[in-house]
Protein backbone atom coordinates (compact mmCIF):
# COMPACT_ATOMS: atom_id res chain seq x y z
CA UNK A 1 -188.61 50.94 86.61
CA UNK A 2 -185.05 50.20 85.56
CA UNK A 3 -182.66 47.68 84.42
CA UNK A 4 -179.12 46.32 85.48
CA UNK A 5 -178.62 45.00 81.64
CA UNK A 6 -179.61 40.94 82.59
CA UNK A 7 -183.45 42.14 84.40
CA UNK A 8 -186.02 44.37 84.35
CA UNK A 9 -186.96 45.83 87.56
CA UNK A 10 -190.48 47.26 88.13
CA UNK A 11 -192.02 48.85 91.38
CA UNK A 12 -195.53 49.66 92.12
CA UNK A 13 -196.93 51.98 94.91
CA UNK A 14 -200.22 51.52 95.70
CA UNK A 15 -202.77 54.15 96.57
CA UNK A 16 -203.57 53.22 100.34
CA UNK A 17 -207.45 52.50 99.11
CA UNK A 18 -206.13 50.21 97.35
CA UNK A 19 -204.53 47.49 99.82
CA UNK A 20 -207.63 46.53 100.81
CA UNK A 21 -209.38 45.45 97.52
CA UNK A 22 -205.92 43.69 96.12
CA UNK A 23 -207.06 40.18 97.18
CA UNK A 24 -209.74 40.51 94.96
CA UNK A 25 -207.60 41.73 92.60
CA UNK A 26 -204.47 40.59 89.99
CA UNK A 27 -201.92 42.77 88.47
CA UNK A 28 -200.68 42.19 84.56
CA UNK A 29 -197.07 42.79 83.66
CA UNK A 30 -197.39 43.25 79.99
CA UNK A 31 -194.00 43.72 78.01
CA UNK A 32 -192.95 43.77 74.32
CA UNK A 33 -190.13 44.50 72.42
CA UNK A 34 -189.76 48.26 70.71
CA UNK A 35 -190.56 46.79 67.60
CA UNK A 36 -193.71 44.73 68.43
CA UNK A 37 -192.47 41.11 67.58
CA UNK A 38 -192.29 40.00 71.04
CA UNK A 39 -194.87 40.23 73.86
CA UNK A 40 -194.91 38.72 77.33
CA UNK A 41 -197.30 38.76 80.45
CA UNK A 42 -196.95 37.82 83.91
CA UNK A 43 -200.12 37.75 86.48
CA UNK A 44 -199.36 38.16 89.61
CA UNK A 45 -202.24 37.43 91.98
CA UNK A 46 -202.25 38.98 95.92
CA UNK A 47 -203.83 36.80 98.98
CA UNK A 48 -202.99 37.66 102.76
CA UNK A 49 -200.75 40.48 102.38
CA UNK A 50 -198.61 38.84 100.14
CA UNK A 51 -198.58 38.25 96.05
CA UNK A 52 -197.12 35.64 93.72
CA UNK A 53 -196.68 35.32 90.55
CA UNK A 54 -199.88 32.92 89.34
CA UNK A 55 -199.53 32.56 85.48
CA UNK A 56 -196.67 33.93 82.42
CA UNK A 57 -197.40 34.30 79.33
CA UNK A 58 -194.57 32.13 76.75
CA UNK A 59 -194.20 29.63 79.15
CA UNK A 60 -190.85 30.99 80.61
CA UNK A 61 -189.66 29.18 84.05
CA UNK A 62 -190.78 30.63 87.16
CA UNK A 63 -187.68 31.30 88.39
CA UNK A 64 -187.16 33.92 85.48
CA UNK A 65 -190.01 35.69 87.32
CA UNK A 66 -189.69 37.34 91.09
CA UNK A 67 -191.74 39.56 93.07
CA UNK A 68 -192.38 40.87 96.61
CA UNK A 69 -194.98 42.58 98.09
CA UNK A 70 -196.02 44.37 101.19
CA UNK A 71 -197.45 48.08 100.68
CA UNK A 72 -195.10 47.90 97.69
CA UNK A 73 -195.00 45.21 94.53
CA UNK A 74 -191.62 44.98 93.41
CA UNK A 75 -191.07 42.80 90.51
CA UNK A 76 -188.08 41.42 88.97
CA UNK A 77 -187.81 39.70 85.63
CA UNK A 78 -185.10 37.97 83.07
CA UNK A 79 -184.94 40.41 80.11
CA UNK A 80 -183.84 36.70 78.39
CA UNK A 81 -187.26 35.29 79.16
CA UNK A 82 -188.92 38.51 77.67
CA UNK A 83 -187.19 38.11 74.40
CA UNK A 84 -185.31 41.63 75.04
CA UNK A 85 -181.65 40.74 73.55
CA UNK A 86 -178.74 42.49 75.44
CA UNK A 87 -179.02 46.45 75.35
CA UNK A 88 -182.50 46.06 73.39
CA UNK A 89 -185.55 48.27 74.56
CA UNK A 90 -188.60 47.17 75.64
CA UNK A 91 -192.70 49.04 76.06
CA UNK A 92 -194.91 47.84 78.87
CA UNK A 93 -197.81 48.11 80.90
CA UNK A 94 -198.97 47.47 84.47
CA UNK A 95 -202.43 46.73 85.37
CA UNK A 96 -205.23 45.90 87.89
CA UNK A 97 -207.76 43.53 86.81
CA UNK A 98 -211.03 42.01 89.00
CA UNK A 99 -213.21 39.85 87.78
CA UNK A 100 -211.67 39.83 84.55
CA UNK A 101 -212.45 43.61 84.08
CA UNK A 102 -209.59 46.47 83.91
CA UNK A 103 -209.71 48.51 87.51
CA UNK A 104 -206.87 50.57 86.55
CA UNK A 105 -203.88 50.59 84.38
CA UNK A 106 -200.09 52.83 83.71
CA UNK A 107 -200.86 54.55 81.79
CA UNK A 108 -204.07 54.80 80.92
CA UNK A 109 -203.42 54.18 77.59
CA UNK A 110 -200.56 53.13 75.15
CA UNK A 111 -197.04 52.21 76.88
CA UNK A 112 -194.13 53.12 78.78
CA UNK A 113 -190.79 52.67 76.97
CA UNK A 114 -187.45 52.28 77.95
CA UNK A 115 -184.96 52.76 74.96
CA UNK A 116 -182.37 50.56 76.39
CA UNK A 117 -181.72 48.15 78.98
CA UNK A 118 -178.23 49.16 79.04
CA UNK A 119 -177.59 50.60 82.03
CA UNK A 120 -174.23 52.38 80.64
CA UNK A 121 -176.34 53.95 78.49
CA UNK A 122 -178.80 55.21 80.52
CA UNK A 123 -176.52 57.24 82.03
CA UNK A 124 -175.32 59.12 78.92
């Protein structure tokens, strides 16, 4: 995961069992701000080798969401849309749902964080 200061950029690689059973399966983006006042979800559902994003969470256009898939689900989307303001951190959590049951989730439990979205200050 990483960000270029304007989106958040997220990739997933799958466990090779695993590209079989996604069409019966959707993944949840779930992102909120450090402090907890904002959270956002994206479901991205997979059919034919391919995956789109079916439903967000806030009502935020489409076009603020992005992904691509083959063996790999890359995922782009508008820190604006998320509520993230410029430089602000952000928690998430990526997971696979069927049937409306959790399959799997990172991590397992609680969140991943990043600090900032500032990518100058990343690097310090």
């Amino acid at each position: 995961f990483g960000s270029d200061g304007a989106s958040f950029f997220l990739r997933i690689d799958f466990h090779s069992a695993y590209l079989t059973e996604l069409s019966s399966m959707e993944a949840r983006f779930t992102a909120q701000s450090l402090d907890g006042a904002q959270t956002s979800q994206v479901v991205i559902g997979f059919a034919q080798g391919s995956a789109r994003v079916s439903e967000t969470v806030l009502g935020y256009p489409p076009q603020q969401v992005e992904c691509a898939f083959s063996r790999v689900l890359e995922l782009r989307i508008a820190l604006q849309s998320l509520g993230i303001p410029k430089g602000g951190g952000l928690r998430f959590q990526f997971s696979l749902w069927r049937e409306g049951l959790p399959m799997d989730a990172v991590p397992q439990q609680g969140w991943l964080e990043m600090r900032t979205t500032d990518p100058v200050e990343m690097e310090g």
